[in-house]
N, C-alpha and C. Protein backbone atom coordinates (compact mmCIF):
# COMPACT_ATOMS: atom_id res chain seq x y z
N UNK A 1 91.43 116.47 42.24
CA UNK A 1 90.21 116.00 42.87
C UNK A 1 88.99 116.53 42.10
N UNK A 2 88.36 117.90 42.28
CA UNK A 2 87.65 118.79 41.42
C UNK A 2 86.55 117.76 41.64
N UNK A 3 86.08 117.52 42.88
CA UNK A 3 84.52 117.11 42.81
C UNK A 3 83.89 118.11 43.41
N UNK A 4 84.19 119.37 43.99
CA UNK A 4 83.52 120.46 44.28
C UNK A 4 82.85 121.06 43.13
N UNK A 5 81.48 121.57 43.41
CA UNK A 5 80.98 122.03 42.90
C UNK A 5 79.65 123.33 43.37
N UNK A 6 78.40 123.72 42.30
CA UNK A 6 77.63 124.97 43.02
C UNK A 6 77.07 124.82 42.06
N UNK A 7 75.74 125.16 42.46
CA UNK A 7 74.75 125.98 41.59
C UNK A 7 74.17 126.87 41.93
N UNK A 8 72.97 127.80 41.30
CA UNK A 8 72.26 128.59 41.98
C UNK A 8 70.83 129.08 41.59
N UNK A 9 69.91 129.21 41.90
CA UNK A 9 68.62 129.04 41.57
C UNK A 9 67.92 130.03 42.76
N UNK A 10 66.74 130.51 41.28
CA UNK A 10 65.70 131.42 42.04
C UNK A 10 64.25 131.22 42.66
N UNK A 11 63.72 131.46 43.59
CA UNK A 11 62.75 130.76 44.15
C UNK A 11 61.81 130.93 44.68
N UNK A 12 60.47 131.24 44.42
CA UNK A 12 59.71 132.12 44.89
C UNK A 12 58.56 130.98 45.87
N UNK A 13 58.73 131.37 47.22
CA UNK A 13 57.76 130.31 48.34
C UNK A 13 57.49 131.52 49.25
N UNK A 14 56.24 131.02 49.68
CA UNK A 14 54.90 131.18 50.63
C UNK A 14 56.00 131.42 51.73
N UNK A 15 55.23 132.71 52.26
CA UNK A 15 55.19 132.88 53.64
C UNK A 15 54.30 132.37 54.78
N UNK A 16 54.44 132.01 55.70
CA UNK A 16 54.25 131.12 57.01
C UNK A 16 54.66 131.11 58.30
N UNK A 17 54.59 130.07 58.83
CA UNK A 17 54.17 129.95 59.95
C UNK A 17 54.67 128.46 60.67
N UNK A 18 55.73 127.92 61.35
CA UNK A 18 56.27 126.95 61.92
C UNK A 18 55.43 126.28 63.22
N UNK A 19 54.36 125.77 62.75
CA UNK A 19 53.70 124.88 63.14
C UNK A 19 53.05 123.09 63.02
N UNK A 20 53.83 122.56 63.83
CA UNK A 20 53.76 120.99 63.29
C UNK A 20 54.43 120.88 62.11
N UNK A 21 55.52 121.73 61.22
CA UNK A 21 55.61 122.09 60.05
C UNK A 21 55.05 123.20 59.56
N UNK A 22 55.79 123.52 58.47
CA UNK A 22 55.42 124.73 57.86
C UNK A 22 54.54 125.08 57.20
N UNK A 23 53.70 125.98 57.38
CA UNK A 23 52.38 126.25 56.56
C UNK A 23 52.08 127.84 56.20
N UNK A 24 51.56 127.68 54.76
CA UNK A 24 51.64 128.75 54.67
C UNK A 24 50.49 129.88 54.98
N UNK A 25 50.69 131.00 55.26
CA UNK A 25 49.71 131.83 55.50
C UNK A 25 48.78 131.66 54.15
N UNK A 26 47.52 132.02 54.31
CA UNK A 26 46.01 132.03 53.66
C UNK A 26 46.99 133.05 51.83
N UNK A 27 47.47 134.31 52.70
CA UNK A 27 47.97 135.05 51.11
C UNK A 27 49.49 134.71 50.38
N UNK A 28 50.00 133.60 51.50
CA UNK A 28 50.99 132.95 50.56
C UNK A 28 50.77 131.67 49.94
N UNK A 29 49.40 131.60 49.84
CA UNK A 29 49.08 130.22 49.12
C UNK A 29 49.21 130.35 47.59
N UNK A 30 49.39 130.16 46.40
CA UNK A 30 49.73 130.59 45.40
C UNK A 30 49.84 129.13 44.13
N UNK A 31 48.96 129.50 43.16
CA UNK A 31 49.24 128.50 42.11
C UNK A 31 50.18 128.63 41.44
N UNK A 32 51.42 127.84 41.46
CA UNK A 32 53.07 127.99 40.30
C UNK A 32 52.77 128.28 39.47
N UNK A 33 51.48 127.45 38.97
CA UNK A 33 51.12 127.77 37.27
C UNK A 33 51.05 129.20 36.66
N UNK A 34 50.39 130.00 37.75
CA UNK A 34 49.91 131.43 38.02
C UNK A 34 51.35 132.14 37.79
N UNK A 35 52.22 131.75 38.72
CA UNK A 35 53.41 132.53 38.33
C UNK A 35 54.64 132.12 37.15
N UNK A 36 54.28 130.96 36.64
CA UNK A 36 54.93 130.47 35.22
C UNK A 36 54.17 131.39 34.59
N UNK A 37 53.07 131.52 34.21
CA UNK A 37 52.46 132.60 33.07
C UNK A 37 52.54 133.84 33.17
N UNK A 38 52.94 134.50 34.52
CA UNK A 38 53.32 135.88 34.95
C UNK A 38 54.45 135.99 34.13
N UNK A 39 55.64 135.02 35.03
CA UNK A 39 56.85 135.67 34.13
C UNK A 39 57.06 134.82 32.93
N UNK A 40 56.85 134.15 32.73
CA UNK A 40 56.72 133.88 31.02
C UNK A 40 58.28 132.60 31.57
N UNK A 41 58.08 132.03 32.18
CA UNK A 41 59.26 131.32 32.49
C UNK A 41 58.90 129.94 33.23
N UNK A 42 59.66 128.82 32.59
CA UNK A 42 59.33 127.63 33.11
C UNK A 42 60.08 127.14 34.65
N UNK A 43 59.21 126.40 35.57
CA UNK A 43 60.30 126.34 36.43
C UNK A 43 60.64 124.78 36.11
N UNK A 44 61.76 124.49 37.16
CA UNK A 44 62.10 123.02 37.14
C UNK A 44 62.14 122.72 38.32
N UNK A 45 61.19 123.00 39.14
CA UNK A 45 60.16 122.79 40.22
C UNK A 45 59.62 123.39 40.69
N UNK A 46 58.18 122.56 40.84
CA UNK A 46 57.13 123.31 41.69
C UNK A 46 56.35 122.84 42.27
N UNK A 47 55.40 123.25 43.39
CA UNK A 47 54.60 123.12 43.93
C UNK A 47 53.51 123.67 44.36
N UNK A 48 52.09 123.33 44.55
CA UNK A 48 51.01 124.41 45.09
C UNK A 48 50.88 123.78 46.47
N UNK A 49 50.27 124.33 47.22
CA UNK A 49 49.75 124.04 49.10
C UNK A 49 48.73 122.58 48.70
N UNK A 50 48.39 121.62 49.14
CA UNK A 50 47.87 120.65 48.93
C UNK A 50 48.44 119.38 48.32
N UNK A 51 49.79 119.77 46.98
CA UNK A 51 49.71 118.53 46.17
C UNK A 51 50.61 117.57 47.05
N UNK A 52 50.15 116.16 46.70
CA UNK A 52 50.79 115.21 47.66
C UNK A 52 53.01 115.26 47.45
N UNK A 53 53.55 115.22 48.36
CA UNK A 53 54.71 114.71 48.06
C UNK A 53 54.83 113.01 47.68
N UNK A 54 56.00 112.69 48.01
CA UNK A 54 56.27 111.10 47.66
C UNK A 54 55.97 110.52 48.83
N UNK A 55 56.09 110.36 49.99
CA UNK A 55 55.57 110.01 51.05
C UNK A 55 53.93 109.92 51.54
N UNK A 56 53.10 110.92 50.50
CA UNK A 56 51.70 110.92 50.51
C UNK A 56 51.10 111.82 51.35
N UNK A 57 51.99 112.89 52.39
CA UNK A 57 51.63 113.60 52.65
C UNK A 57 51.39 114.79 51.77
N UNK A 58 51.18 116.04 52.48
CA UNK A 58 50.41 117.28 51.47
C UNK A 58 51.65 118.49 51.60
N UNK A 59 51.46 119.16 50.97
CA UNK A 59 52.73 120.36 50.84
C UNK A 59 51.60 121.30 51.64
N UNK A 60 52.35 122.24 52.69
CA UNK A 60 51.49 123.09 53.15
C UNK A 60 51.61 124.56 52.89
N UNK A 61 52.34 124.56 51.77
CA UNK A 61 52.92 125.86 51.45
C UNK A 61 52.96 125.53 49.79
N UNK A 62 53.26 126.77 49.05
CA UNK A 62 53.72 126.95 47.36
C UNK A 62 55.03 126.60 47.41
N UNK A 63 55.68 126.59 46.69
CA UNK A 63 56.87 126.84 45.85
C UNK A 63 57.03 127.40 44.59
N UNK A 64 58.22 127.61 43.84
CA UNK A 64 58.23 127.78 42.84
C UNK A 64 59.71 128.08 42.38
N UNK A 65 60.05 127.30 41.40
CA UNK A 65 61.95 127.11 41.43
C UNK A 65 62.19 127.23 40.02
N UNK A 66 63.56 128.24 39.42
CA UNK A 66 63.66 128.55 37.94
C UNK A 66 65.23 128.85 38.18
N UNK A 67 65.31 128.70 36.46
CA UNK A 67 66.73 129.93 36.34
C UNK A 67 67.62 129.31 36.95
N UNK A 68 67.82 127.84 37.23
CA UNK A 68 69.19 127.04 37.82
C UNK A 68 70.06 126.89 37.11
N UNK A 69 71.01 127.52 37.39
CA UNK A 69 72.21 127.64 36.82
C UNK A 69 73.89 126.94 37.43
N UNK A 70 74.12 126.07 36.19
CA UNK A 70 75.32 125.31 36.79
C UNK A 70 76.38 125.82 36.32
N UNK A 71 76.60 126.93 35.27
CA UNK A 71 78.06 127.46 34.94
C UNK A 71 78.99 127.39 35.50
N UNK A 72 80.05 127.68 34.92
CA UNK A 72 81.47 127.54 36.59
C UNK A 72 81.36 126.92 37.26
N UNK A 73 81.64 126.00 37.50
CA UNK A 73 81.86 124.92 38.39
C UNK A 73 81.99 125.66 39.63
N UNK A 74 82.72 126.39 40.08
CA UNK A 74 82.86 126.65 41.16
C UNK A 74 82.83 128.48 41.09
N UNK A 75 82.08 129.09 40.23
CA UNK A 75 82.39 130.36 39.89
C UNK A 75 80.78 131.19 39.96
N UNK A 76 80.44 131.40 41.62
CA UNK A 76 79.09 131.68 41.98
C UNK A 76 78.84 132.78 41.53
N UNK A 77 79.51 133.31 41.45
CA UNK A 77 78.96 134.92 40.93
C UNK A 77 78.48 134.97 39.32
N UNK A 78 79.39 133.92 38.33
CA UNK A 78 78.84 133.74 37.28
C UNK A 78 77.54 133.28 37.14
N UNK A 79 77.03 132.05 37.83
CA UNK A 79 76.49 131.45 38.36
C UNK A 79 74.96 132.64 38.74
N UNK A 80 75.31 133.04 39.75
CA UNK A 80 74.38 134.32 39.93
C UNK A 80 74.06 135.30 39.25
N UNK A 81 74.97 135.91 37.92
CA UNK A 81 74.13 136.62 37.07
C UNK A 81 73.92 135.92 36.12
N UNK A 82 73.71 134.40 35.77
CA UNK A 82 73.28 133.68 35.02
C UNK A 82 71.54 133.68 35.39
N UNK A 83 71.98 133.10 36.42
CA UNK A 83 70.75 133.23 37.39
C UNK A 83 69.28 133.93 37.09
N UNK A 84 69.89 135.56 37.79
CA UNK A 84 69.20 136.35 37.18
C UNK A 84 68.89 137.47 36.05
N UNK A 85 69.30 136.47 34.34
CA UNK A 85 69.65 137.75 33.26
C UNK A 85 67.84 137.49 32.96
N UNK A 86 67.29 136.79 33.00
CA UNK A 86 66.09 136.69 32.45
C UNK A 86 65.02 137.38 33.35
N UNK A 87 65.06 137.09 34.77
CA UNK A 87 64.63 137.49 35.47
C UNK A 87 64.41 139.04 35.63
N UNK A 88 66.11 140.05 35.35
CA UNK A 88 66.34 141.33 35.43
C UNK A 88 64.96 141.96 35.03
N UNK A 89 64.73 141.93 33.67
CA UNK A 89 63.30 142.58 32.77
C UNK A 89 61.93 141.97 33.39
N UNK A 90 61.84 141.80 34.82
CA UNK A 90 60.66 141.02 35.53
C UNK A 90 60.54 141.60 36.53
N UNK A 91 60.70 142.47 36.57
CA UNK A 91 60.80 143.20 38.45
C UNK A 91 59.89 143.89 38.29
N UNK A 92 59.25 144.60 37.54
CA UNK A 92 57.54 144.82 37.30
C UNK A 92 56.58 143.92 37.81
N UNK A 93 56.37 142.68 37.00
CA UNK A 93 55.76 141.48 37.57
C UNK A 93 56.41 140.48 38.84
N UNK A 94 57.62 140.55 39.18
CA UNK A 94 57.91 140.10 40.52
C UNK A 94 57.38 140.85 41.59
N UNK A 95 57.04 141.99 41.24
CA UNK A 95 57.04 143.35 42.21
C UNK A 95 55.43 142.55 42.70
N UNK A 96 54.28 142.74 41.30
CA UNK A 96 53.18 142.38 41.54
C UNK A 96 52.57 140.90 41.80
N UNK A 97 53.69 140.19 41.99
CA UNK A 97 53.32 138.56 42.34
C UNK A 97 53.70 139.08 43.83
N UNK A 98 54.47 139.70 44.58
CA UNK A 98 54.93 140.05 45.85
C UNK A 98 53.22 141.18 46.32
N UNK A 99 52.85 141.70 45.68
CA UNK A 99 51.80 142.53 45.96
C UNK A 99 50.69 141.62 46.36
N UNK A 100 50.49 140.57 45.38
CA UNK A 100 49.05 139.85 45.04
C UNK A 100 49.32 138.85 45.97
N UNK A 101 50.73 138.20 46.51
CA UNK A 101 50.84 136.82 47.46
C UNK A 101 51.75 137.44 48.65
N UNK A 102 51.44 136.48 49.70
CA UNK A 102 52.20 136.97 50.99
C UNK A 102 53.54 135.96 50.75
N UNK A 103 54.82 136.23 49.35
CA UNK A 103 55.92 135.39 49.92
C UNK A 103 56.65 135.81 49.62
N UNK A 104 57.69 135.25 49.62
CA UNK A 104 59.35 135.46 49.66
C UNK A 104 60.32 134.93 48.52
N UNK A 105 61.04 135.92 48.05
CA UNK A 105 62.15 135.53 46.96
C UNK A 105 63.38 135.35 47.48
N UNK A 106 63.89 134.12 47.29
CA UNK A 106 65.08 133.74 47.65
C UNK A 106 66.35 133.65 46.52
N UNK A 107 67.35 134.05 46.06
CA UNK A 107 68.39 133.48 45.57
C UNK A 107 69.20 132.37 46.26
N UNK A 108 68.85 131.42 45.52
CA UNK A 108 69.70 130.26 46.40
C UNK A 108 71.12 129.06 45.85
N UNK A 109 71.86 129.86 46.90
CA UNK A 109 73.27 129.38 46.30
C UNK A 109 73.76 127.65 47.00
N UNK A 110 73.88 126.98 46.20
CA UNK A 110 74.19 125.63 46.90
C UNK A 110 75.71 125.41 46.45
N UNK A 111 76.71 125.07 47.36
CA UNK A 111 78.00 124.65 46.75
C UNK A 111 77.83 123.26 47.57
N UNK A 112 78.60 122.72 47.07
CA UNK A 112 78.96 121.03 47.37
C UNK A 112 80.78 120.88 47.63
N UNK A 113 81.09 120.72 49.08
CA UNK A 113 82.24 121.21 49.43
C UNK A 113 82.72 119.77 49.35
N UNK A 114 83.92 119.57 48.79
CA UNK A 114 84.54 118.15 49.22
C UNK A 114 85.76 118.53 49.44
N UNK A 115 86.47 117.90 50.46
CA UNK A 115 87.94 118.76 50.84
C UNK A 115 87.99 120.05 50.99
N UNK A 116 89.81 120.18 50.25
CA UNK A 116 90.09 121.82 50.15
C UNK A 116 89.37 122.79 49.20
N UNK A 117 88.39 122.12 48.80
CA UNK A 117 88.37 122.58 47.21
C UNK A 117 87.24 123.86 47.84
N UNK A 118 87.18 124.70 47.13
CA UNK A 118 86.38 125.67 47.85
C UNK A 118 85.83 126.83 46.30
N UNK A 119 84.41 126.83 46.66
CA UNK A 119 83.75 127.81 45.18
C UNK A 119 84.27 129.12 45.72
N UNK A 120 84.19 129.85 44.48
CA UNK A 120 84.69 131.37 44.52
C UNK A 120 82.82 132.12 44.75
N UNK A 121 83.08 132.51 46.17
CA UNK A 121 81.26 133.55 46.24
C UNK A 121 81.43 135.15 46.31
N UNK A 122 80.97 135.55 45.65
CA UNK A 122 80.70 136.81 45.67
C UNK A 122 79.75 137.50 45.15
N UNK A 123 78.81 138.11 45.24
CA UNK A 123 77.86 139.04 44.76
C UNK A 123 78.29 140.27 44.15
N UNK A 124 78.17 140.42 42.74
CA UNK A 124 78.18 141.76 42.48
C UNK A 124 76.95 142.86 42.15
N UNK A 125 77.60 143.70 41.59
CA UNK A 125 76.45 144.98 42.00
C UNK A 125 75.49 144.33 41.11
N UNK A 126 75.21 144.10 39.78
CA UNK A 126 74.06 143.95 39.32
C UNK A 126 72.99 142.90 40.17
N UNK A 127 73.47 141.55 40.99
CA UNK A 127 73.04 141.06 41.45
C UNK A 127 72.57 141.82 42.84
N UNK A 128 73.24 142.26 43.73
CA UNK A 128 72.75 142.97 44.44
C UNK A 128 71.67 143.84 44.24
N UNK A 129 71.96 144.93 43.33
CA UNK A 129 70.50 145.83 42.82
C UNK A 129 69.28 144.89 42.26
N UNK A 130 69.24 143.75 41.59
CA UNK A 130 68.61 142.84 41.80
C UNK A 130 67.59 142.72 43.02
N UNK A 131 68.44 141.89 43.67
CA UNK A 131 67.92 141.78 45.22
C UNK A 131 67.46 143.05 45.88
N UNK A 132 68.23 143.60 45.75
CA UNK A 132 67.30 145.35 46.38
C UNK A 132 66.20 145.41 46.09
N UNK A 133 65.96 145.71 44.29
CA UNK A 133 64.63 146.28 44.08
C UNK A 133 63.99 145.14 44.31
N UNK A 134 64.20 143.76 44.12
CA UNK A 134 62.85 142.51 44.33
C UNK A 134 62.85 142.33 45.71
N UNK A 135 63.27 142.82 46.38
CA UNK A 135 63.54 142.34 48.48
C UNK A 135 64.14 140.70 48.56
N UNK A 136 64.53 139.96 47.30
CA UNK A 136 64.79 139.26 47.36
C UNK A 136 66.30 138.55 48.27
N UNK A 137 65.95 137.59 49.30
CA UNK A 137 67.12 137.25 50.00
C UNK A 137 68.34 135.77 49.18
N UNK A 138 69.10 136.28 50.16
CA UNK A 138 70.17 135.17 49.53
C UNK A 138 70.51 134.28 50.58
N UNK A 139 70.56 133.06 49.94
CA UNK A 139 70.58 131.42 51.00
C UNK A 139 71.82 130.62 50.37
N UNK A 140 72.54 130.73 51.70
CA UNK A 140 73.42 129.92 50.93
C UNK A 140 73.66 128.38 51.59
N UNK A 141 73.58 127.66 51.13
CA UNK A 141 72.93 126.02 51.60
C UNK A 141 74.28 125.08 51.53
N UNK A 142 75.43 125.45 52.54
CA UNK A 142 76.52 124.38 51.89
C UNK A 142 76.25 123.42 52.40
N UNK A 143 76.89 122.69 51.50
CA UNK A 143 77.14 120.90 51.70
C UNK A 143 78.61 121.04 51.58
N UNK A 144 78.75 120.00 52.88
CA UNK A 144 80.31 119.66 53.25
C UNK A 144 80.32 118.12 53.19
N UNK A 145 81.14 117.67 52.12
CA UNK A 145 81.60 116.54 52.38
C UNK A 145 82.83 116.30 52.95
N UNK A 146 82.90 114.47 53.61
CA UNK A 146 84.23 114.21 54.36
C UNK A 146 84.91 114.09 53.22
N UNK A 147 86.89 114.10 52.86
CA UNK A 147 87.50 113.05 52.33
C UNK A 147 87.55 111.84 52.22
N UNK A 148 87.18 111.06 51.03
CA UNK A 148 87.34 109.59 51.23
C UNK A 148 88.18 108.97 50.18
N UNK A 149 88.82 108.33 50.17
CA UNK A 149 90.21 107.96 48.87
C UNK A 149 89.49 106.67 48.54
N UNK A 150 90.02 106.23 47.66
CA UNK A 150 89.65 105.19 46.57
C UNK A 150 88.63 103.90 47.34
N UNK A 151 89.59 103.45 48.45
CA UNK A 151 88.47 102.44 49.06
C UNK A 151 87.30 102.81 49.80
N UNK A 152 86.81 104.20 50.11
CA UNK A 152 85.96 104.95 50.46
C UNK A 152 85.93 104.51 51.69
N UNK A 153 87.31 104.78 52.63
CA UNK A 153 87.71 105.00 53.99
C UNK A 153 87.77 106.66 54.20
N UNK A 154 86.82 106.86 55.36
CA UNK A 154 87.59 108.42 55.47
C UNK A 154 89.10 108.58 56.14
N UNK A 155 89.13 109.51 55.81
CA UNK A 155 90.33 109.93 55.81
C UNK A 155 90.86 110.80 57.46
């Protein structure tokens, strides 16, 4: 089968407030651009509080998304210190983007479950001490798919 799969990606968003949607507090408002030139690293997504989505509404919060890593198919922990080898030599300037903005670092693990097939997760220590010194949390976002065989009847 082997349509299971994972990735994992680092992510730095605004802290807030769950009102009508999410918005971010006044010191988690934050220009991406600002933190692409901090850490010297491109993301492959981003956002500031204002810019329109596809629907034409407004983002009410930052984002900021890097370091996605698809190695191992199903091998998260590789995956996760892929993640963060660039990042490691940044915890100086992560420290002070966390000082200067009110938000939150996420490691975020996505697997894509189809059937039995199941990713290997585990955190090891370098990743962990990672997350220690940045306060950074870990999300893990599965997707479960049904079985469906050739005529795409479930099963």
């Amino acid at each position: 089968m082997e349509k299971t799969s994972s990735y994992t990606y680092f992510a730095i968003k605004s802290n807030g407030t769950i009102d009508k949607g999410f918005i971010a507090y006044e010191r988690g408002i934050f220009n991406p651009e600002d933190i692409t030139r901090v850490l010297e690293i491109q993301p492959f997504s981003s956002w500031a509080y204002g810019d329109k989505r596809v629907d034409g509404s407004e983002y009410r919060f930052s984002t900021w998304s890097a370091e996605k890593s698809e190695i191992g198919r199903l091998d998260v922990e590789a995956q996760c210190r892929d993640t963060i080898k660039n990042l490691k030599n940044k915890i100086p300037q992560l420290k002070g983007i966390k000082e200067q903005y009110d938000v939150r670092f996420v490691l975020n693990i996505v697997p894509s479950i189809h059937g039995e097939e199941q990713p290997y997760i585990i955190l090891n220590e370098d990743v962990i001490e990672f997350c220690y010194l940045t306060g950074t949390t870990v999300s893990v976002d599965m997707q479960i798919h049904q079985l469906v065989n050739e005529t795409e009847e479930l099963l």
